[in-house]
Protein backbone atom coordinates (compact mmCIF):
# COMPACT_ATOMS: atom_id res chain seq x y z
CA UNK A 1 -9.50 -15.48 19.94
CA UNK A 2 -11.60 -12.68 18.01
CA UNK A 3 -12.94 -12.89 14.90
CA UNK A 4 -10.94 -14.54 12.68
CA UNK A 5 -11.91 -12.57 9.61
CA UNK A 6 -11.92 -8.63 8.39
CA UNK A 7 -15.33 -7.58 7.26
CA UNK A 8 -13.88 -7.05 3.72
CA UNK A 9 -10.42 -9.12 3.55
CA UNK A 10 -7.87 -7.10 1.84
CA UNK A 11 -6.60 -8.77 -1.48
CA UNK A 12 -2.99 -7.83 -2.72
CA UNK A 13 -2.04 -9.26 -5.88
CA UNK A 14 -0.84 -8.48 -9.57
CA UNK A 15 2.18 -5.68 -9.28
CA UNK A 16 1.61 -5.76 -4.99
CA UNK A 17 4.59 -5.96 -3.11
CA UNK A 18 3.72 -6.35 0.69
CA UNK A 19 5.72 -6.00 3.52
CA UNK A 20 5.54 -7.35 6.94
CA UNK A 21 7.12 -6.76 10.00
CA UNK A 22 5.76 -7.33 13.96
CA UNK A 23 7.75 -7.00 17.32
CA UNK A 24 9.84 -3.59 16.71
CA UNK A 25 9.14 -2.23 20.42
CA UNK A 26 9.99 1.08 19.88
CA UNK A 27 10.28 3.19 22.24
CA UNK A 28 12.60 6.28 23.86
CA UNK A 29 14.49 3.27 25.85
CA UNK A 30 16.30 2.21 22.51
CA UNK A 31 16.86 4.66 20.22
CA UNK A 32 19.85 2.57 18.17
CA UNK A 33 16.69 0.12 17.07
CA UNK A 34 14.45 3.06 16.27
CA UNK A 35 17.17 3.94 13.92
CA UNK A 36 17.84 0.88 12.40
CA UNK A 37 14.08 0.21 11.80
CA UNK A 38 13.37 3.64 10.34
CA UNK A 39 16.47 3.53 8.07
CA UNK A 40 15.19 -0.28 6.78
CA UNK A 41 11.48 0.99 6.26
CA UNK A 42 12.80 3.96 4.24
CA UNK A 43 14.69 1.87 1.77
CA UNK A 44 12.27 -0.86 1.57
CA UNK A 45 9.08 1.33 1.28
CA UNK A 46 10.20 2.66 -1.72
CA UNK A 47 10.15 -0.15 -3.69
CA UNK A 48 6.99 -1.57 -1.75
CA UNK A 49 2.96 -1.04 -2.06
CA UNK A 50 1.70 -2.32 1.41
CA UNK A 51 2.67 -2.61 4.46
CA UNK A 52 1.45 -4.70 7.40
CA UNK A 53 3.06 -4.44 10.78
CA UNK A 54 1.75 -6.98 12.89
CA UNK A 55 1.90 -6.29 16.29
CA UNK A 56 4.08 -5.07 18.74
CA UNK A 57 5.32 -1.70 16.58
CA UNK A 58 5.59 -0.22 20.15
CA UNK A 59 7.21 -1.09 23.03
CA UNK A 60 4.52 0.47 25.28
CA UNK A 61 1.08 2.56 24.08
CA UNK A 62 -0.95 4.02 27.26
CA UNK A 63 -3.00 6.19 24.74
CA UNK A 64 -2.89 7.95 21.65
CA UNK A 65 -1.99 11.18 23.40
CA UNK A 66 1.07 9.03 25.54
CA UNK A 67 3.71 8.85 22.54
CA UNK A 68 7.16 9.41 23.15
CA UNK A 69 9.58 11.01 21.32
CA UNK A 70 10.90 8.05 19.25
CA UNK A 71 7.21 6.92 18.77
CA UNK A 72 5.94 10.63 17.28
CA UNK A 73 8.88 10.37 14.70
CA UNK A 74 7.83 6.91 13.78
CA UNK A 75 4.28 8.17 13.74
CA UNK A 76 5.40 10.80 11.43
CA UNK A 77 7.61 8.52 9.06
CA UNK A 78 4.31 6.50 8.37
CA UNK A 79 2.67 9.22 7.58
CA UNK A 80 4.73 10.39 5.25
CA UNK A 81 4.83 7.18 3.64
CA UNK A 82 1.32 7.09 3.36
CA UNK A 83 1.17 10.14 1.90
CA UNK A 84 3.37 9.19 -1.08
CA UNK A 85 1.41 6.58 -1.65
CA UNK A 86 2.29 2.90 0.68
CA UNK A 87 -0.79 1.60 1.83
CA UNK A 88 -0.22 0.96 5.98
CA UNK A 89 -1.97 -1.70 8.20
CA UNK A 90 -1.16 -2.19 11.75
CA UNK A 91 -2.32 -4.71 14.03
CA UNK A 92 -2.35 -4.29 17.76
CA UNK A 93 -0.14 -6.72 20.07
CA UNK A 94 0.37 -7.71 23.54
CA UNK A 95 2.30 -4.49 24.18
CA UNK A 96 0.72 -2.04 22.18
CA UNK A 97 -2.72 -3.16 22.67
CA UNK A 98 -4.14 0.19 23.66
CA UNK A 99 -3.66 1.47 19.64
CA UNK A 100 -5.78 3.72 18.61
CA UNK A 101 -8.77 2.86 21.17
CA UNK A 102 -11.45 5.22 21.85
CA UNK A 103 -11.00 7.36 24.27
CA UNK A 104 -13.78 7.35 25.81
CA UNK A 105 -13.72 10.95 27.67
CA UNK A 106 -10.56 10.66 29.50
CA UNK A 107 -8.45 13.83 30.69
CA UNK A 108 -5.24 13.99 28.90
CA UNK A 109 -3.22 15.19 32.24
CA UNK A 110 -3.91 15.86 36.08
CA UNK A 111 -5.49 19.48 34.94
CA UNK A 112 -7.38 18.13 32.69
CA UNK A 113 -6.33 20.27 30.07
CA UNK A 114 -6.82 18.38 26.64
CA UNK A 115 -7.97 19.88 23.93
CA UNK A 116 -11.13 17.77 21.77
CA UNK A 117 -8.82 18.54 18.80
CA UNK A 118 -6.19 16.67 20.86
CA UNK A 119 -8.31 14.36 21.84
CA UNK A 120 -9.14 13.74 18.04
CA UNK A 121 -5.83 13.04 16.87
CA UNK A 122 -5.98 9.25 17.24
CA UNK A 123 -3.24 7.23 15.31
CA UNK A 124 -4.86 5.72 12.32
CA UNK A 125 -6.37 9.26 11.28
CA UNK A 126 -2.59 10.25 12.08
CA UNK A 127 -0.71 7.78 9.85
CA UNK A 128 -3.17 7.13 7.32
CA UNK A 129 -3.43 3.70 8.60
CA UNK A 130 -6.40 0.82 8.55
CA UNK A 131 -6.19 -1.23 11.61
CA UNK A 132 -6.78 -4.95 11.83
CA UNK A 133 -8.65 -7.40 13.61
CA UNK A 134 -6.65 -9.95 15.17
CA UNK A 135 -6.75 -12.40 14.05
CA UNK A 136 -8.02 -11.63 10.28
CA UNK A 137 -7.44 -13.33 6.65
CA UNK A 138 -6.06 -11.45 3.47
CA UNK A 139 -6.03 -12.56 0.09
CA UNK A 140 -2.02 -12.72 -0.90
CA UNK A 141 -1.79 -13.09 -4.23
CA UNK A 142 -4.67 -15.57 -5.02
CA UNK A 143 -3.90 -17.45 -1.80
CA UNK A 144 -6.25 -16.82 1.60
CA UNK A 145 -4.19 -16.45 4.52
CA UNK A 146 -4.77 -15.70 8.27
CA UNK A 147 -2.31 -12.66 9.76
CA UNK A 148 -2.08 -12.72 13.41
CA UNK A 149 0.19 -11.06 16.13
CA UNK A 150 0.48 -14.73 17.48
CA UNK A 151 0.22 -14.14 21.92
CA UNK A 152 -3.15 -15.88 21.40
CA UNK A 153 -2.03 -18.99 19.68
CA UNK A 154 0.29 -19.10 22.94
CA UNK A 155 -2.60 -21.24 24.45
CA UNK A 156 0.11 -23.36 27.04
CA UNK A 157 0.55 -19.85 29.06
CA UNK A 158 -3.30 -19.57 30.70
CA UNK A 159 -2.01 -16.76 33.24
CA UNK A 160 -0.96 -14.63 30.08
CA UNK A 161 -4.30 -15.60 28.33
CA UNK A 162 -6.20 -14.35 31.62
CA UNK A 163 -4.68 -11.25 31.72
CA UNK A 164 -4.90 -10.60 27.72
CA UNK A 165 -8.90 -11.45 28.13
CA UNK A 166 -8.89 -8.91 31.35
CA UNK A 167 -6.82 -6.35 29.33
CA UNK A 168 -8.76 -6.66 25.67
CA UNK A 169 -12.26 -5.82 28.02
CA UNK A 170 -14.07 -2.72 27.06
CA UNK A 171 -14.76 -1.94 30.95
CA UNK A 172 -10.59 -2.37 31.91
CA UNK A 173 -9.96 -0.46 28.89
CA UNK A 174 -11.97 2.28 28.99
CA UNK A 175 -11.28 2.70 33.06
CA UNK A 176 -7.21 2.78 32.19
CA UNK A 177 -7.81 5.76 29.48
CA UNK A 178 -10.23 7.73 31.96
CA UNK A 179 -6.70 8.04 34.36
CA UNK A 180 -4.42 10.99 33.69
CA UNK A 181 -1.50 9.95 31.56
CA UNK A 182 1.29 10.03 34.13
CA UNK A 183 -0.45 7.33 36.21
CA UNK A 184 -1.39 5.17 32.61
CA UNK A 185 2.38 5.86 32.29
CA UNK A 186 3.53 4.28 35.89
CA UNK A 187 1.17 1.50 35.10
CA UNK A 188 2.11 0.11 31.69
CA UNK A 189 6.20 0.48 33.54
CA UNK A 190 4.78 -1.74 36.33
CA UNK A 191 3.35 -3.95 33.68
CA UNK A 192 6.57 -4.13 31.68
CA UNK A 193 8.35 -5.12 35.05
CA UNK A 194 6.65 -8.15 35.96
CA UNK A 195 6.44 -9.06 32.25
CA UNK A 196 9.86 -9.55 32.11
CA UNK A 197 9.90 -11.10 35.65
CA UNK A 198 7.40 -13.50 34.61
CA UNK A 199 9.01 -14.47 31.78
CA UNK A 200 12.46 -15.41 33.09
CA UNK A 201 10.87 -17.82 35.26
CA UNK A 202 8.38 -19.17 32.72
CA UNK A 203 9.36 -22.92 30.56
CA UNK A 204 10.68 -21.86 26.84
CA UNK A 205 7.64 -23.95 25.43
CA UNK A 206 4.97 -21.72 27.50
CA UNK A 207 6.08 -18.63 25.27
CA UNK A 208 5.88 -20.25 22.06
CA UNK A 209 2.64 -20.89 19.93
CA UNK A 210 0.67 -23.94 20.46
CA UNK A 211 0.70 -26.04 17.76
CA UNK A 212 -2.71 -27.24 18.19
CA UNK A 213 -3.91 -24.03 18.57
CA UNK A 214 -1.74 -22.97 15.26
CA UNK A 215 -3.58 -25.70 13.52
CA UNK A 216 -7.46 -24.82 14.91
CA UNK A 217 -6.72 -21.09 13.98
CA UNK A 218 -5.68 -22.03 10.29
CA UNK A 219 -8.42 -25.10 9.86
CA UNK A 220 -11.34 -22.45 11.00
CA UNK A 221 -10.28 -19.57 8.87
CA UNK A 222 -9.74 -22.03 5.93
CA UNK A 223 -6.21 -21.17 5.01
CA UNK A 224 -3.01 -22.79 4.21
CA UNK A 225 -0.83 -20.13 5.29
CA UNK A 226 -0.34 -18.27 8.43
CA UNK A 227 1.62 -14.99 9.28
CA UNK A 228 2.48 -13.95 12.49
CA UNK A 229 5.10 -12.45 15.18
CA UNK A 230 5.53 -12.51 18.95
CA UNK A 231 7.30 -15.37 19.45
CA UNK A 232 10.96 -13.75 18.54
CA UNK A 233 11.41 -17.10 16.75
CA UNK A 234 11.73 -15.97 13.62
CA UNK A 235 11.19 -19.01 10.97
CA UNK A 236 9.32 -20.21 7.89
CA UNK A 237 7.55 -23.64 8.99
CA UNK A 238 6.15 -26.73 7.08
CA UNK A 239 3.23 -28.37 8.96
CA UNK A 240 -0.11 -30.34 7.42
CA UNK A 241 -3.65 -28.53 7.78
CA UNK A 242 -6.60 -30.76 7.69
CA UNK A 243 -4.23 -33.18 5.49
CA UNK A 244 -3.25 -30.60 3.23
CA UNK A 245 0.10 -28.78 3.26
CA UNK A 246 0.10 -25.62 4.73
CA UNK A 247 3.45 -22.90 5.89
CA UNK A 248 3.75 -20.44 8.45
CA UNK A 249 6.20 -17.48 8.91
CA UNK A 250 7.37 -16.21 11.82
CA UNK A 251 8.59 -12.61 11.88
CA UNK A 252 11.32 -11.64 13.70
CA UNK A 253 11.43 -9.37 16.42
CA UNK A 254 13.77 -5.86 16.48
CA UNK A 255 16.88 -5.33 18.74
CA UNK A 256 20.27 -3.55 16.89
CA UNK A 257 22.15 -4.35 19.78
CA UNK A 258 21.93 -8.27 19.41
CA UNK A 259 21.51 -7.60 15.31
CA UNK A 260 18.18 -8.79 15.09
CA UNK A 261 15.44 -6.87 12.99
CA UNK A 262 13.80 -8.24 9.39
CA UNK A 263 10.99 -7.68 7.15
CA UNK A 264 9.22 -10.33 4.73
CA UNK A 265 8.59 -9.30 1.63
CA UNK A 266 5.71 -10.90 -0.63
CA UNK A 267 5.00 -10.28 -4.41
CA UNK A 268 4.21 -12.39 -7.60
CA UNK A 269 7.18 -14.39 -7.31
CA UNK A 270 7.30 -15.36 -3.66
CA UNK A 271 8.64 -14.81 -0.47
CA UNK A 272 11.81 -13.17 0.27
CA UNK A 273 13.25 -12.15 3.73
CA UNK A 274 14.72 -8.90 4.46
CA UNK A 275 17.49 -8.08 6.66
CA UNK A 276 18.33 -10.29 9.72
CA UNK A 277 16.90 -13.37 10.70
CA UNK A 278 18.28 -15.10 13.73
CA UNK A 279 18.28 -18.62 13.60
């Protein structure tokens, strides 16, 4: 796993109120979610002074100049957002990995046509947004606790874990963003295929955090509370850390068609969840 702590962890307290969210997977292939998401983020914003999105806000990201139409419009709705004042965090996932990585000198199409002002217009300085180590620990209202997207808890699934350690290398990384975007395109579509392949034939438990690993990611960090997505298992958990209670949320993923989508909402008094979580 990397580091398991930000440089300077982030501490949210007093009059805060801090939303997360992970697993939207937004995308041009479902615009009905988009909708739902950006309609739920609106209303909730308002009222809201952070927000963390944990992984996963994209269904695919081959580069910072690869966003599709749904994905510019959601780039542009955080920006606005952050321009009236929420503070935004995003955390790369398994799908979305590629988030606001360096270029590197790549060619933005076949002809090779970019502009450098393009080329500048990564997607933090576009939102507004700080990005996050994953995992890394915030302070939550006098409480440490360790955010995560969660795919590297999932410690059971060691072909996933090979490919994540392949994919997260500066050398695959910086070869993929050196290819003109219609072939980065083809690529992550490939990858996307045999995802989904791989999972159907893959054990329920392989795809779900490890709770050994769960326990060794909260014991090194030093917390008692953990906050993360992938799984789609949306949940709030009791388990013992180093003999000491200890709680971890699951976020839920995003689908309208199946009514799934939710938000967590911290502040002074508590938790509360926000919209719908399955199970």
């Amino acid at each position: 796993m990397d580091a398991f702590a930000c440089a300077a962890p982030i501490e949210l307290g007093g009059g805060d109120r801090v939303l997360f969210a992970s697993d939207v997977h937004l995308g041009d292939h479902d615009p009905e979610t988009a909708r739902c998401f950006e309609d739920a983020l609106r209303a909730h914003a308002a009222h809201a002074s952070h927000l963390f999105v944990l992984g996963d806000l994209f269904e695919a990201w081959v580069g910072d100049d690869g966003a599709d139409q749904v994905s510019q419009r959601t780039v542009d709705l955080l920006a606005e957002l952050a321009g009236a004042g929420l503070r935004v965090h995003v955390m790369r996932g398994n799908r979305d990995f590629l988030l606001d990585v360096p270029a590197g000198g790549r060619r933005d199409s076949p002809s090779g046509s970019a502009t450098l002002e393009a080329l500048a217009r990564t997607f933090a300085r576009r939102v507004g947004a700080t990005m996050l180590v994953d995992p890394c620990t915030v302070v939550l209202f006098g409480r440490a606790a360790l955010l995560a997207h969660g795919d590297a808890m999932c410690t059971d699934d060691v072909d996933y874990l090979r490919f994540r350690e392949l994919t997260r290398s500066a050398e695959w990384q910086r070869d993929f963003l050196s290819r003109p975007l219609e072939e980065r395109q083809a690529v992550a579509r490939d990858l996307r295929a045999r995802s989904e392949l791989s999972k159907a034939g893959k054990a329920e438990e392989l795809m779900d955090v490890n709770a050994h690993a769960v326990q060794a990611a909260m014991s090194e960090a030093g917390v008692r509370l953990l906050i993360h997505g992938h799984t789609h298992r949306p949940a709030h958990h009791a388990l013992r850390v180093d003999g000491q209670a200890a709680e971890r949320w699951v976020l839920p993923d995003w689908d309208a068609r199946l009514g799934r989508g939710g938000m967590l909402l911290a502040s002074a008094d508590g938790f509360q969840r926000l919209g719908s979580w399955p199970g």
